[in-house]
PDB file of N, CA and C in Angstrom:
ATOM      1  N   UNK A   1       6.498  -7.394 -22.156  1.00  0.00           N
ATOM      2  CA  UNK A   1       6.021  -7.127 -23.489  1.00  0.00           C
ATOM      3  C   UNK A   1       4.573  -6.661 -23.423  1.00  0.00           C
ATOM      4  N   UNK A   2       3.983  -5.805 -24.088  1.00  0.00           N
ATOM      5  CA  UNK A   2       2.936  -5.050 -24.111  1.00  0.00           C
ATOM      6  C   UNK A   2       1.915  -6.009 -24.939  1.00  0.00           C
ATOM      7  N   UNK A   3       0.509  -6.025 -24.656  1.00  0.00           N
ATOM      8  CA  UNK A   3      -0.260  -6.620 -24.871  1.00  0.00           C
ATOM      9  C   UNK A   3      -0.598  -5.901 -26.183  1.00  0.00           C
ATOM     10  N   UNK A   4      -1.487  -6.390 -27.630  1.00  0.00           N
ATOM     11  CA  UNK A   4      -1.578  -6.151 -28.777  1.00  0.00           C
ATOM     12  C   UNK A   4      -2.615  -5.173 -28.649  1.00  0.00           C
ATOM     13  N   UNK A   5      -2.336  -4.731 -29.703  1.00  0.00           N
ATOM     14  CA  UNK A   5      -3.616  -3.750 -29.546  1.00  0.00           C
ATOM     15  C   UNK A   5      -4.949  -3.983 -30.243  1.00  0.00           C
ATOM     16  N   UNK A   6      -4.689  -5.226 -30.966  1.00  0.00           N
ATOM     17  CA  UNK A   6      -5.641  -5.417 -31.854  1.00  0.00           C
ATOM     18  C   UNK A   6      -6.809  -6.878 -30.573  1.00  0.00           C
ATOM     19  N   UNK A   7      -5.490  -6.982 -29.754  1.00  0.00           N
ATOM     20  CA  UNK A   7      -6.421  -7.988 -28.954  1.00  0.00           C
ATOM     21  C   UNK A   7      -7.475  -7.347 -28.017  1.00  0.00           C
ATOM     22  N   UNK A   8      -6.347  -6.040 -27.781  1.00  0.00           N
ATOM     23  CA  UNK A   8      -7.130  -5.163 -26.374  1.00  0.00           C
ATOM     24  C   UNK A   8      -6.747  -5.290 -25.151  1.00  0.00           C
ATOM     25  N   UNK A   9      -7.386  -4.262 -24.068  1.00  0.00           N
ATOM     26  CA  UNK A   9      -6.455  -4.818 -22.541  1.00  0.00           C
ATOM     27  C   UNK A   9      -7.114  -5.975 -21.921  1.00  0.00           C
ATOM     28  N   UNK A  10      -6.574  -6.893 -21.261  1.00  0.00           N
ATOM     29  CA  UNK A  10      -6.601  -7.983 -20.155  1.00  0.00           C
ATOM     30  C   UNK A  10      -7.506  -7.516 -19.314  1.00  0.00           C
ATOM     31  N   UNK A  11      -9.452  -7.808 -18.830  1.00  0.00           N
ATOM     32  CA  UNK A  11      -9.747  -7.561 -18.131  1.00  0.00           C
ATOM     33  C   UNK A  11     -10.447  -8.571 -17.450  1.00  0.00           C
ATOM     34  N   UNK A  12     -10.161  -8.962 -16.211  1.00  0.00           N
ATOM     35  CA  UNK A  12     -11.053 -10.251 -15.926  1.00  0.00           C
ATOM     36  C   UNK A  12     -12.545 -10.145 -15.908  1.00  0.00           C
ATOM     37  N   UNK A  13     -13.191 -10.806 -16.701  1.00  0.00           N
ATOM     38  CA  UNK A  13     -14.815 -10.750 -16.997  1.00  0.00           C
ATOM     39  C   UNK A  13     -15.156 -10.401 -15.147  1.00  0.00           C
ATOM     40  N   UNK A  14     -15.013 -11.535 -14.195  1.00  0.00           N
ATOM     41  CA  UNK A  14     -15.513 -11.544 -12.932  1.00  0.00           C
ATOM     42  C   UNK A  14     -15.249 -10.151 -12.444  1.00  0.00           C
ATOM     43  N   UNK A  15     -14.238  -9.358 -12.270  1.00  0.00           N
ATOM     44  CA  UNK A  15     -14.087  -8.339 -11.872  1.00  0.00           C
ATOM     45  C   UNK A  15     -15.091  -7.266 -12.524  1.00  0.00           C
ATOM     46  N   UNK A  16     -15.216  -7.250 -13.752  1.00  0.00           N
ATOM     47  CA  UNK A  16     -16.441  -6.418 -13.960  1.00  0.00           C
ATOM     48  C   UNK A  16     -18.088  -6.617 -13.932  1.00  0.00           C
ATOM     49  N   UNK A  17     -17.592  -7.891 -13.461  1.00  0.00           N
ATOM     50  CA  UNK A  17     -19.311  -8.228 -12.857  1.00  0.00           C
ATOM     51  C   UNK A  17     -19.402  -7.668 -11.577  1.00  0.00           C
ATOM     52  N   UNK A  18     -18.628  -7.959 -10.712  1.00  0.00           N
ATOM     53  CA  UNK A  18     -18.728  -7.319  -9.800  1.00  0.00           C
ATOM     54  C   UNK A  18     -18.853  -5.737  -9.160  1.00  0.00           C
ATOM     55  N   UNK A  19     -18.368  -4.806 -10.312  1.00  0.00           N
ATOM     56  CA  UNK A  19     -18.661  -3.620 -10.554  1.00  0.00           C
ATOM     57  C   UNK A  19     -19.742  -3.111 -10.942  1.00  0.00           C
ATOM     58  N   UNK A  20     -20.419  -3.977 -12.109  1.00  0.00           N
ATOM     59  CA  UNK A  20     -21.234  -3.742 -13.248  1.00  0.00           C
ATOM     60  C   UNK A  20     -22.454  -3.022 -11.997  1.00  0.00           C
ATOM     61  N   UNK A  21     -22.711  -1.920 -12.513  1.00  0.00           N
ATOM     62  CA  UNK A  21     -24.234  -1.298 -11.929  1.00  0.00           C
ATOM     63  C   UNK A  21     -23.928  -0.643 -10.270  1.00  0.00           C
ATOM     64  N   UNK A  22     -22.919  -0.475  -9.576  1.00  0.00           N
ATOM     65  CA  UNK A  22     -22.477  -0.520  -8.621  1.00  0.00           C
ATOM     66  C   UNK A  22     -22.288   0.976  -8.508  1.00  0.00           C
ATOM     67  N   UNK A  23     -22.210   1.719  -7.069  1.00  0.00           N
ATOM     68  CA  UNK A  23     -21.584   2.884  -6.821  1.00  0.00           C
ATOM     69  C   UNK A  23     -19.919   2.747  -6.189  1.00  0.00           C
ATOM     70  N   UNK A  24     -18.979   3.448  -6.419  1.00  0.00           N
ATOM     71  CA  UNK A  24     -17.858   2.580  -5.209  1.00  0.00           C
ATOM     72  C   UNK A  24     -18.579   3.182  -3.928  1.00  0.00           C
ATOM     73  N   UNK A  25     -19.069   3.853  -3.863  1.00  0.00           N
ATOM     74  CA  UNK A  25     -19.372   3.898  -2.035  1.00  0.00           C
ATOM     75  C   UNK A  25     -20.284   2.902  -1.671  1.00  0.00           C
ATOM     76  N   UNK A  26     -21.089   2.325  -2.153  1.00  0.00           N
ATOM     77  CA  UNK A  26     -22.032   1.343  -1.635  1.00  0.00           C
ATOM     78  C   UNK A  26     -20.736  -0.077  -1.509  1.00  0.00           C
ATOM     79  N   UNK A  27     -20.200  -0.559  -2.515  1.00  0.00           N
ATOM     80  CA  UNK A  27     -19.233  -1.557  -2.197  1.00  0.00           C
ATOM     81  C   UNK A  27     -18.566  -1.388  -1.597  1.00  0.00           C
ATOM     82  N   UNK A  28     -17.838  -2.474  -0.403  1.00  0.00           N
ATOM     83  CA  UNK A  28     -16.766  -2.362   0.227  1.00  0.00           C
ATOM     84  C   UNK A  28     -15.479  -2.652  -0.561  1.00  0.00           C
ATOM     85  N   UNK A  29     -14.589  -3.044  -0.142  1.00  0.00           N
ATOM     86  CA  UNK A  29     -13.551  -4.165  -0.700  1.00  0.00           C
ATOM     87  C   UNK A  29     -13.705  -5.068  -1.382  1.00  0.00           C
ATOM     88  N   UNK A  30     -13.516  -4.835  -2.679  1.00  0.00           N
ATOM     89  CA  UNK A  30     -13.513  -6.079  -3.927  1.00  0.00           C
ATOM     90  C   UNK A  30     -12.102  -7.112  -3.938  1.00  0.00           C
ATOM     91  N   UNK A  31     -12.440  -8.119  -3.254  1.00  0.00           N
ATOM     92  CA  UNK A  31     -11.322  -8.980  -3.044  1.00  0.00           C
ATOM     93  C   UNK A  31     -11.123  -9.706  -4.345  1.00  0.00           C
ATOM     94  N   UNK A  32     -10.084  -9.725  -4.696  1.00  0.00           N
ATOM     95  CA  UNK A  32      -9.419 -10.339  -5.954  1.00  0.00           C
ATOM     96  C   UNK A  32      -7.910 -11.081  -6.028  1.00  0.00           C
ATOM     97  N   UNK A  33      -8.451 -12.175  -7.082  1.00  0.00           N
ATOM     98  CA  UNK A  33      -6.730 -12.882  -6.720  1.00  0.00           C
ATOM     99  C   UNK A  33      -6.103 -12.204  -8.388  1.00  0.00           C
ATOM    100  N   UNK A  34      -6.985 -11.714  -9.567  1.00  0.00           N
ATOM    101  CA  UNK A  34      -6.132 -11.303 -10.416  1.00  0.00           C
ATOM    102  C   UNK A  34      -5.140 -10.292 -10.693  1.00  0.00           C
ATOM    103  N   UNK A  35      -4.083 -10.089 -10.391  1.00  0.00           N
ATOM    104  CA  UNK A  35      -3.149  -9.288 -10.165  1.00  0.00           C
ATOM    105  C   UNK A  35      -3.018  -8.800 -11.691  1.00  0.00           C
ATOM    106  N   UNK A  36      -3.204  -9.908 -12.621  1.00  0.00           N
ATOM    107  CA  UNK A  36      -2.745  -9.521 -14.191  1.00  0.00           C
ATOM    108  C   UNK A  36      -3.663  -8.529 -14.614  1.00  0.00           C
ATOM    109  N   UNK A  37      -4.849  -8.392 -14.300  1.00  0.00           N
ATOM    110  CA  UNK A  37      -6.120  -7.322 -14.673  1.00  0.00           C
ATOM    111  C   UNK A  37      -5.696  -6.467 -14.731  1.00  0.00           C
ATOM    112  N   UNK A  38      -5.891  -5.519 -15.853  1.00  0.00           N
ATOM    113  CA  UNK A  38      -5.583  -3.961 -16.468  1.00  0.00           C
ATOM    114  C   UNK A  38      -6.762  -3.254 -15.541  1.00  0.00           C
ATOM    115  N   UNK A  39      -6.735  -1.973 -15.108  1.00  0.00           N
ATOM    116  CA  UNK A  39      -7.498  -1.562 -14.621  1.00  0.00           C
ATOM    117  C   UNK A  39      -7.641  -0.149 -15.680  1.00  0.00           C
ATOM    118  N   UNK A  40      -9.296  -0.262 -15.835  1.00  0.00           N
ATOM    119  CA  UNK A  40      -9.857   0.520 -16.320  1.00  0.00           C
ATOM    120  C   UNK A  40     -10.814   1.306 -16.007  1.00  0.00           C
ATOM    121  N   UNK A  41     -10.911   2.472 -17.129  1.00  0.00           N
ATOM    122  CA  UNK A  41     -11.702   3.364 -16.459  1.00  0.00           C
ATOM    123  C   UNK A  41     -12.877   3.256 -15.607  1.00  0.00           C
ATOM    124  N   UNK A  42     -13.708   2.479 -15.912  1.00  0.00           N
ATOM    125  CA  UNK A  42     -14.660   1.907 -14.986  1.00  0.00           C
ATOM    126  C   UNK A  42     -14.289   1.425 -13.683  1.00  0.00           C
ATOM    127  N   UNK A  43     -13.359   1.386 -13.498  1.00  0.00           N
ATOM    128  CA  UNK A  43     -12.976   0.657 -12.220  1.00  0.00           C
ATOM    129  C   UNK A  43     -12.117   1.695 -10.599  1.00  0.00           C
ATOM    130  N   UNK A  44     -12.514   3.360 -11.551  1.00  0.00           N
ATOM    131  CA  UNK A  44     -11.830   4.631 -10.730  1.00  0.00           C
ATOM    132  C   UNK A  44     -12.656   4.945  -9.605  1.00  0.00           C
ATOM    133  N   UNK A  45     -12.164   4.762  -8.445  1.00  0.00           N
ATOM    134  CA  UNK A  45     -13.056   4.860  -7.482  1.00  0.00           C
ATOM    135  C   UNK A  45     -13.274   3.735  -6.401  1.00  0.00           C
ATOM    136  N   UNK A  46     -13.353   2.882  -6.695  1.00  0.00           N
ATOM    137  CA  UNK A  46     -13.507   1.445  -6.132  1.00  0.00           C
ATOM    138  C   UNK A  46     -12.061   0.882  -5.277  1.00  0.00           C
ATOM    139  N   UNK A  47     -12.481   0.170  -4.131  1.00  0.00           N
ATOM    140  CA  UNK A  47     -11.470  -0.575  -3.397  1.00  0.00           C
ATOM    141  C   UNK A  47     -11.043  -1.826  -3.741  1.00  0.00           C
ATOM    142  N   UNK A  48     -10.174  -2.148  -4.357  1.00  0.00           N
ATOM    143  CA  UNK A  48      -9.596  -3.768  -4.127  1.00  0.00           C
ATOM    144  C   UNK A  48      -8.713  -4.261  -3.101  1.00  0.00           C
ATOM    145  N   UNK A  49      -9.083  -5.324  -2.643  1.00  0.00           N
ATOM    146  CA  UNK A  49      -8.589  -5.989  -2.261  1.00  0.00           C
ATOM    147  C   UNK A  49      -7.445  -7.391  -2.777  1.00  0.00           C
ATOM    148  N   UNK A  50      -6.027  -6.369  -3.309  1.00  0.00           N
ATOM    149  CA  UNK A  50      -5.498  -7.624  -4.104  1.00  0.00           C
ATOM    150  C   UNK A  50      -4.320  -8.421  -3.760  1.00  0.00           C
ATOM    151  N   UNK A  51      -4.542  -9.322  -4.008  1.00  0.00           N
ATOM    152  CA  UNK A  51      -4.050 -10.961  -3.098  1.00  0.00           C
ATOM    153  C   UNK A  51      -2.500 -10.681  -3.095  1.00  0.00           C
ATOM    154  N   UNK A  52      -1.328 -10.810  -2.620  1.00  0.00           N
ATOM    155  CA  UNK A  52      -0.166 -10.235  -2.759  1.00  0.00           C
ATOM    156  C   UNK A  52       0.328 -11.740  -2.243  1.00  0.00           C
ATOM    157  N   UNK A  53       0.143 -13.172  -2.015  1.00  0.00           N
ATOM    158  CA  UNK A  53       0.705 -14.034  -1.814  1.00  0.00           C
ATOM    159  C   UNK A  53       0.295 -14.820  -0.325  1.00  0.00           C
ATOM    160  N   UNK A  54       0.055 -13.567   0.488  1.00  0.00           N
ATOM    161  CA  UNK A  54      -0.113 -13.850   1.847  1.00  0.00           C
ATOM    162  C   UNK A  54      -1.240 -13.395   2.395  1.00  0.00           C
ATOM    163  N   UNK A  55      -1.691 -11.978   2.001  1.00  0.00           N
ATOM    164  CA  UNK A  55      -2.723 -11.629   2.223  1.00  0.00           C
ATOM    165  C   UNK A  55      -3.140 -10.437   1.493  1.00  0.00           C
ATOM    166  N   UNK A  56      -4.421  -9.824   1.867  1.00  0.00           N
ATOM    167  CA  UNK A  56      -4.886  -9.085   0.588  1.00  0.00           C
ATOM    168  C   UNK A  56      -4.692  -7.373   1.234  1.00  0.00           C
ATOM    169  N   UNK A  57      -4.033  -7.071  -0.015  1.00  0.00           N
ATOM    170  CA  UNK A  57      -3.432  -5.371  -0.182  1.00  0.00           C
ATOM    171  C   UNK A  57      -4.896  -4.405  -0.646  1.00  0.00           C
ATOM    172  N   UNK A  58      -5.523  -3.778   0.650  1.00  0.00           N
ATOM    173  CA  UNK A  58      -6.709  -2.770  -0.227  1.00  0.00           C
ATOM    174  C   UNK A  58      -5.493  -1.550  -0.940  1.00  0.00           C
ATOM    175  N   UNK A  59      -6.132  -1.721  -2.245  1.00  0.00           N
ATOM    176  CA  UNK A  59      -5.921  -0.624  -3.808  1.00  0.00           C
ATOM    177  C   UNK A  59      -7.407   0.491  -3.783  1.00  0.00           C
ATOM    178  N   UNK A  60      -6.890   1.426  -3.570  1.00  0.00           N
ATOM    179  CA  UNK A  60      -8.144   2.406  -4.026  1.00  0.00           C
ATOM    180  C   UNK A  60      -7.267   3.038  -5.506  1.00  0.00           C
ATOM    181  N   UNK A  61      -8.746   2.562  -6.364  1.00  0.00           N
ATOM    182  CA  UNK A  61      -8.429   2.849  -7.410  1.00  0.00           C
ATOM    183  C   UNK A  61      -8.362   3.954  -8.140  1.00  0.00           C
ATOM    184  N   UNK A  62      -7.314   4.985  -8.662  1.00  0.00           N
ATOM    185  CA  UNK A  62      -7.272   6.486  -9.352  1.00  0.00           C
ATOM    186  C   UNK A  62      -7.215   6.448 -10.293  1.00  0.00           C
ATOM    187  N   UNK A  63      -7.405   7.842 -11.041  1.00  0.00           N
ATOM    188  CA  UNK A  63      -7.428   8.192 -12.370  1.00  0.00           C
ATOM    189  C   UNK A  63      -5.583   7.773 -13.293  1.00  0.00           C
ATOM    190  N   UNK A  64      -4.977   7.755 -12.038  1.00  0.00           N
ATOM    191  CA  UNK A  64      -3.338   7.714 -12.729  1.00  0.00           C
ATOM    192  C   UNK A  64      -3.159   6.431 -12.659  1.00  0.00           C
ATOM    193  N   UNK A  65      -3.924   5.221 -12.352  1.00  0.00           N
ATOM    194  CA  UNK A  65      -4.015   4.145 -12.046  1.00  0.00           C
ATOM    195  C   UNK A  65      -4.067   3.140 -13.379  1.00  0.00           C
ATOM    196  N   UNK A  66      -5.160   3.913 -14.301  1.00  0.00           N
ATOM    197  CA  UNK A  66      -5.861   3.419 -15.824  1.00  0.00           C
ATOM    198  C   UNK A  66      -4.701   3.019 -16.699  1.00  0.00           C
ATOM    199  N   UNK A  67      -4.856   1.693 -17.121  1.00  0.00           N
ATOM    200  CA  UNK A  67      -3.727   1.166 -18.283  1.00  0.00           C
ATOM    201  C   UNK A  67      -2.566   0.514 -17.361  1.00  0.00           C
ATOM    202  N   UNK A  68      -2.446   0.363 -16.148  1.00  0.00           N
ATOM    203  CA  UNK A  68      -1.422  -0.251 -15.168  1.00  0.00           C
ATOM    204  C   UNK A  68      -2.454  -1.840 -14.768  1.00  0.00           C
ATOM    205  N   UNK A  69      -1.962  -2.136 -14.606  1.00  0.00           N
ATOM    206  CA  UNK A  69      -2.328  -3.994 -13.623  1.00  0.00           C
ATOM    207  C   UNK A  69      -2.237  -3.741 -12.273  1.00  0.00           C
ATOM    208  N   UNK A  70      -3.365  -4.478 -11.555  1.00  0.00           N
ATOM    209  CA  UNK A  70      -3.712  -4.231 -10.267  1.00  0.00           C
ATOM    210  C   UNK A  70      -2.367  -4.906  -9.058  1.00  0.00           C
ATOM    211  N   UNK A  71      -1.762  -5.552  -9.763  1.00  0.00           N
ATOM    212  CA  UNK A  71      -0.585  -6.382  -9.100  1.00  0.00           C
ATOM    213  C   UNK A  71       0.852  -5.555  -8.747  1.00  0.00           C
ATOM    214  N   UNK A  72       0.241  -4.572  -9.665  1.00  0.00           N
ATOM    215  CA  UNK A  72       1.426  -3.061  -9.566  1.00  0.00           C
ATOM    216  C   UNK A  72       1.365  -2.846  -8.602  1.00  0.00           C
ATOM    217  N   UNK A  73       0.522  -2.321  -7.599  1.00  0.00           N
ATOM    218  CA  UNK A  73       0.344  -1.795  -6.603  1.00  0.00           C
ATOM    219  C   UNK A  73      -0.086  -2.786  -5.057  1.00  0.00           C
ATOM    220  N   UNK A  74       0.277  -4.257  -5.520  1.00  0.00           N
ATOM    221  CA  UNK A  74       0.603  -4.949  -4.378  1.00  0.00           C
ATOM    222  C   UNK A  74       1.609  -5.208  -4.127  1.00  0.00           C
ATOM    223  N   UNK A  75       2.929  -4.554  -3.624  1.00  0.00           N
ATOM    224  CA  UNK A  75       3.628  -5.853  -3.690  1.00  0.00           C
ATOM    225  C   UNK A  75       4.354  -6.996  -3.200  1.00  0.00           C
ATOM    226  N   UNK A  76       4.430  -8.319  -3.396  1.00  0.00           N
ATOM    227  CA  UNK A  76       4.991  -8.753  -3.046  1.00  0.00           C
ATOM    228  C   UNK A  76       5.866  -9.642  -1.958  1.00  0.00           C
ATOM    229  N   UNK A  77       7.090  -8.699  -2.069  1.00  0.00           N
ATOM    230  CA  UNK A  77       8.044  -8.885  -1.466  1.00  0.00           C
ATOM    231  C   UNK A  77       8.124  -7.876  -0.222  1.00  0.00           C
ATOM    232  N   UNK A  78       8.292  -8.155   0.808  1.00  0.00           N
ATOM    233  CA  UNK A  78       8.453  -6.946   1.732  1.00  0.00           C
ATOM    234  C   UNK A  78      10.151  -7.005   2.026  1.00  0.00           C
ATOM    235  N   UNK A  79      10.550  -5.328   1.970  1.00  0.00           N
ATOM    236  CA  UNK A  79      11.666  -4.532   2.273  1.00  0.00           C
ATOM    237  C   UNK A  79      11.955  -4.574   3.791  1.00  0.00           C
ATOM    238  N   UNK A  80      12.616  -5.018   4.358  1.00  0.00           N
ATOM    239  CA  UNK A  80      13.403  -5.111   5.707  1.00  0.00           C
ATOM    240  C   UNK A  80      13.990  -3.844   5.511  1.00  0.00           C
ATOM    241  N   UNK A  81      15.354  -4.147   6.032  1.00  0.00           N
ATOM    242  CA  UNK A  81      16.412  -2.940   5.687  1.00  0.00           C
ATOM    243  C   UNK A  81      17.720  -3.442   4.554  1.00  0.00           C
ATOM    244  N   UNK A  82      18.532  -2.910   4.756  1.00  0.00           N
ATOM    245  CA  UNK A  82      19.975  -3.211   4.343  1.00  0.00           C
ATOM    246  C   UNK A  82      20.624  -2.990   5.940  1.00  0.00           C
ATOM    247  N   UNK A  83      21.392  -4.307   5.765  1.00  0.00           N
ATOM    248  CA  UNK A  83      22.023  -4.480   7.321  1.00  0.00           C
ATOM    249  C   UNK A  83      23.666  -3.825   6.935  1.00  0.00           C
ATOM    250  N   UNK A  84      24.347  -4.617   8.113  1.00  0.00           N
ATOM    251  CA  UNK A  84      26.031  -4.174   8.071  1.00  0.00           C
ATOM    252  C   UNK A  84      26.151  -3.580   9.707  1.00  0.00           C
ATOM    253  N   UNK A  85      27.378  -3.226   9.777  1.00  0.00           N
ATOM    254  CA  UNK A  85      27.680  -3.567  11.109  1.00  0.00           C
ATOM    255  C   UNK A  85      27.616  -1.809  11.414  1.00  0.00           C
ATOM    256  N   UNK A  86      27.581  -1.123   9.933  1.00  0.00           N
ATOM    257  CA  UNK A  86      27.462   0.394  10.342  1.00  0.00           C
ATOM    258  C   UNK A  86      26.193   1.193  10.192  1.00  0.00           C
ATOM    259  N   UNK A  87      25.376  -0.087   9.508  1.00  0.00           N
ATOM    260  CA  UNK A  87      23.623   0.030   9.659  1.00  0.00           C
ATOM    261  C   UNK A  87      23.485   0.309  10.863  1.00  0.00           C
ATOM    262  N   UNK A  88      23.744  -0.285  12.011  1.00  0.00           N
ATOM    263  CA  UNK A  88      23.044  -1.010  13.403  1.00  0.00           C
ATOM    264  C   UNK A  88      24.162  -0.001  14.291  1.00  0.00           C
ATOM    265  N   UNK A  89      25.138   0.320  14.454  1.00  0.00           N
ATOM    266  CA  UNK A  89      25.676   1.754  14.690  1.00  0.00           C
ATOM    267  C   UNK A  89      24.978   2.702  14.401  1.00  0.00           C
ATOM    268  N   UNK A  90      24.596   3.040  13.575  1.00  0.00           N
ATOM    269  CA  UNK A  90      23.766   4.273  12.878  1.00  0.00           C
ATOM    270  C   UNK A  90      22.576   4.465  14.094  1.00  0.00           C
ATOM    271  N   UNK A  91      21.757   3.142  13.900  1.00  0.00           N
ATOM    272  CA  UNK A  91      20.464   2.968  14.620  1.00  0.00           C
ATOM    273  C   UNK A  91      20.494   3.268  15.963  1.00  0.00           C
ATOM    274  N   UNK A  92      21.987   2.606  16.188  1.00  0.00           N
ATOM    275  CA  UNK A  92      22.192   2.525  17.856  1.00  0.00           C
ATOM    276  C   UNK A  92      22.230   4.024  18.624  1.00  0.00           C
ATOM    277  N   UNK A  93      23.001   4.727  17.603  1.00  0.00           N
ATOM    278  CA  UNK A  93      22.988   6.171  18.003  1.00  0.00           C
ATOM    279  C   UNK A  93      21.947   7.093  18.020  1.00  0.00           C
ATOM    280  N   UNK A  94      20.955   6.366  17.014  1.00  0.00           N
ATOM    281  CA  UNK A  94      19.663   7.271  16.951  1.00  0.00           C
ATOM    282  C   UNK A  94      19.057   7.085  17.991  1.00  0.00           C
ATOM    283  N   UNK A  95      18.942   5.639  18.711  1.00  0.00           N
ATOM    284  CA  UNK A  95      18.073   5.236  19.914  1.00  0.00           C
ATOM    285  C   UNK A  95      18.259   5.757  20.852  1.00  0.00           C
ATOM    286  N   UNK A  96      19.865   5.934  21.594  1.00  0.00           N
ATOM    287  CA  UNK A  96      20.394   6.482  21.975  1.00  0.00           C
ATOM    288  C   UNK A  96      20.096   8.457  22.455  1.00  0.00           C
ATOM    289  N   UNK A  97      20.145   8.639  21.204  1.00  0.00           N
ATOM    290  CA  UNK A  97      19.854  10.341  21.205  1.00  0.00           C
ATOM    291  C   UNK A  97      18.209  10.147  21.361  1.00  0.00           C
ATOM    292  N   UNK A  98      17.515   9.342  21.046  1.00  0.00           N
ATOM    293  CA  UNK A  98      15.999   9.366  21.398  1.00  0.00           C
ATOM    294  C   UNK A  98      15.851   9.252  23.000  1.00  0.00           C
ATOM    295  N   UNK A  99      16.307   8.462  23.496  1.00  0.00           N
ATOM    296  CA  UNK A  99      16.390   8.114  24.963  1.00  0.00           C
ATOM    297  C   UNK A  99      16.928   9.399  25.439  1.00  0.00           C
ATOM    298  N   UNK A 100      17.583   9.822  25.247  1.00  0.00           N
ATOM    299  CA  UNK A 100      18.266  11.159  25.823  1.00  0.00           C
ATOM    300  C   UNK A 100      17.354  12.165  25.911  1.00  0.00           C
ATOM    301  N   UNK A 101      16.627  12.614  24.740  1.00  0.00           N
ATOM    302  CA  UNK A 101      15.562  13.688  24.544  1.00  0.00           C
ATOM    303  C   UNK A 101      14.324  13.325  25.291  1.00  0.00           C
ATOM    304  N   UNK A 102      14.177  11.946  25.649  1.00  0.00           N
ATOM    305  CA  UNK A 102      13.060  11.124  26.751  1.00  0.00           C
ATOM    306  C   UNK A 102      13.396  12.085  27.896  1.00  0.00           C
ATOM    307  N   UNK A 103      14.604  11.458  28.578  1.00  0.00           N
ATOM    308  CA  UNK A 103      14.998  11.909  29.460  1.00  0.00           C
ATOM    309  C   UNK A 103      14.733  13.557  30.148  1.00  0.00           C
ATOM    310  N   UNK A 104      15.823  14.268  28.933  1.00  0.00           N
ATOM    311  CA  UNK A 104      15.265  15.522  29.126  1.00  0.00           C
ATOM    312  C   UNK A 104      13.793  16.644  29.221  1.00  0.00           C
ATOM    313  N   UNK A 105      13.138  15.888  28.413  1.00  0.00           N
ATOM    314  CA  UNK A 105      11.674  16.393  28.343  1.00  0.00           C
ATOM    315  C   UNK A 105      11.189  15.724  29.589  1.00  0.00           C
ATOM    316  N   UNK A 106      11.332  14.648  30.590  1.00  0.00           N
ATOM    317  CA  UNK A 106      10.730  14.452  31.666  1.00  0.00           C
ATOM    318  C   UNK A 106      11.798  14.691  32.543  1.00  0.00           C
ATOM    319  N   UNK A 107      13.183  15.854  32.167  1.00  0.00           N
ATOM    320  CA  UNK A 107      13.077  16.468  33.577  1.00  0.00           C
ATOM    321  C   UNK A 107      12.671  17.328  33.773  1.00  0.00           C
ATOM    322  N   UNK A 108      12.575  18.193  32.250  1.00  0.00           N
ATOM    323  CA  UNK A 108      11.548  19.598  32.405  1.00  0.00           C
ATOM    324  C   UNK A 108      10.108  19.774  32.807  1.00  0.00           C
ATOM    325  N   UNK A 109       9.600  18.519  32.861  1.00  0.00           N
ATOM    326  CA  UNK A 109       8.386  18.612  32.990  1.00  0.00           C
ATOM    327  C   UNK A 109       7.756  18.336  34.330  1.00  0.00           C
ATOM    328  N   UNK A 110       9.062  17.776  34.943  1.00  0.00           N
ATOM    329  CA  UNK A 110       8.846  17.269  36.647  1.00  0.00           C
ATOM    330  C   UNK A 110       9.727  18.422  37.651  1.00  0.00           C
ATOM    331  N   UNK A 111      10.444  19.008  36.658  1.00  0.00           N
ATOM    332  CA  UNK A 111      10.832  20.526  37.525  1.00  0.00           C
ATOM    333  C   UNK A 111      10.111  21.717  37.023  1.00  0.00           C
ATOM    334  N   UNK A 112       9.390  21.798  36.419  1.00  0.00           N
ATOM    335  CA  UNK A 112       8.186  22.866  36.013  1.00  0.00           C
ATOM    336  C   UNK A 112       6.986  23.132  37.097  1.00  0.00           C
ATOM    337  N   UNK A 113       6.477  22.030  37.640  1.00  0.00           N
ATOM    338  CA  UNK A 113       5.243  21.989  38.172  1.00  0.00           C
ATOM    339  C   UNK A 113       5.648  22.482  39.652  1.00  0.00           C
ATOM    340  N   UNK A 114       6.503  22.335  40.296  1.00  0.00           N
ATOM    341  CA  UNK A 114       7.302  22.543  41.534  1.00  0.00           C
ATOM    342  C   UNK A 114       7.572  23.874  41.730  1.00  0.00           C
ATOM    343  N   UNK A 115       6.600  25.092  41.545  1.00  0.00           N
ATOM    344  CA  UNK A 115       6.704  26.106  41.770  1.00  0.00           C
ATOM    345  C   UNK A 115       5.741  26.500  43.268  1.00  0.00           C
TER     346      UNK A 115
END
């Protein structure tokens, strides 16, 4: 549900202290645990560092960024794969044809020099 408009966006006071008067090139990484923070225009340019549960995700902040929450762009959960028994076939064959093209490129390259 969208925040009111009469309240305004969600910005954590601390986070714009930490900006306030600042260049982003002089700051490094602005480490932050508020994920809920709206990011605003003032804030285009600048690195965060935002807390994702385990450890902290640097966000460089863009213009297409403004009116989104900084937690958007951490996320989470990390993506493995999707398994199955024709996942790991798939893979097996790719490794396979990789090893092969190993192969071949170091026999061309050890019967080349032998002139």
């Amino acid at each position: 549900m969208s925040r009111s408009l009469s309240k305004g966006p969600f910005i954590e006071e601390s986070l714009l202290k930490k900006i306030a008067g600042k260049k982003p090139a002089q700051t490094g990484t602005i480490k932050t645990w508020s994920r809920r923070s709206q990011i605003s225009p003032e804030m285009v340019g600048f690195t965060f560092g935002v807390y994702n549960g385990r450890l902290h995700l640097d966000v460089l902040v863009t213009e297409d960024m403004v009116g989104h929450r900084l937690g958007e762009f951490s996320p989470t959960r990390k993506f493995l794969r999707h398994g199955g028994k024709m996942q790991k076939e798939i893979e097996m064959k790719a490794k396979e044809a990789e090893v092969a093209s190993a192969q071949a490129a170091k026999a061309a390259a050890e019967a080349a020099p032998k002139k």
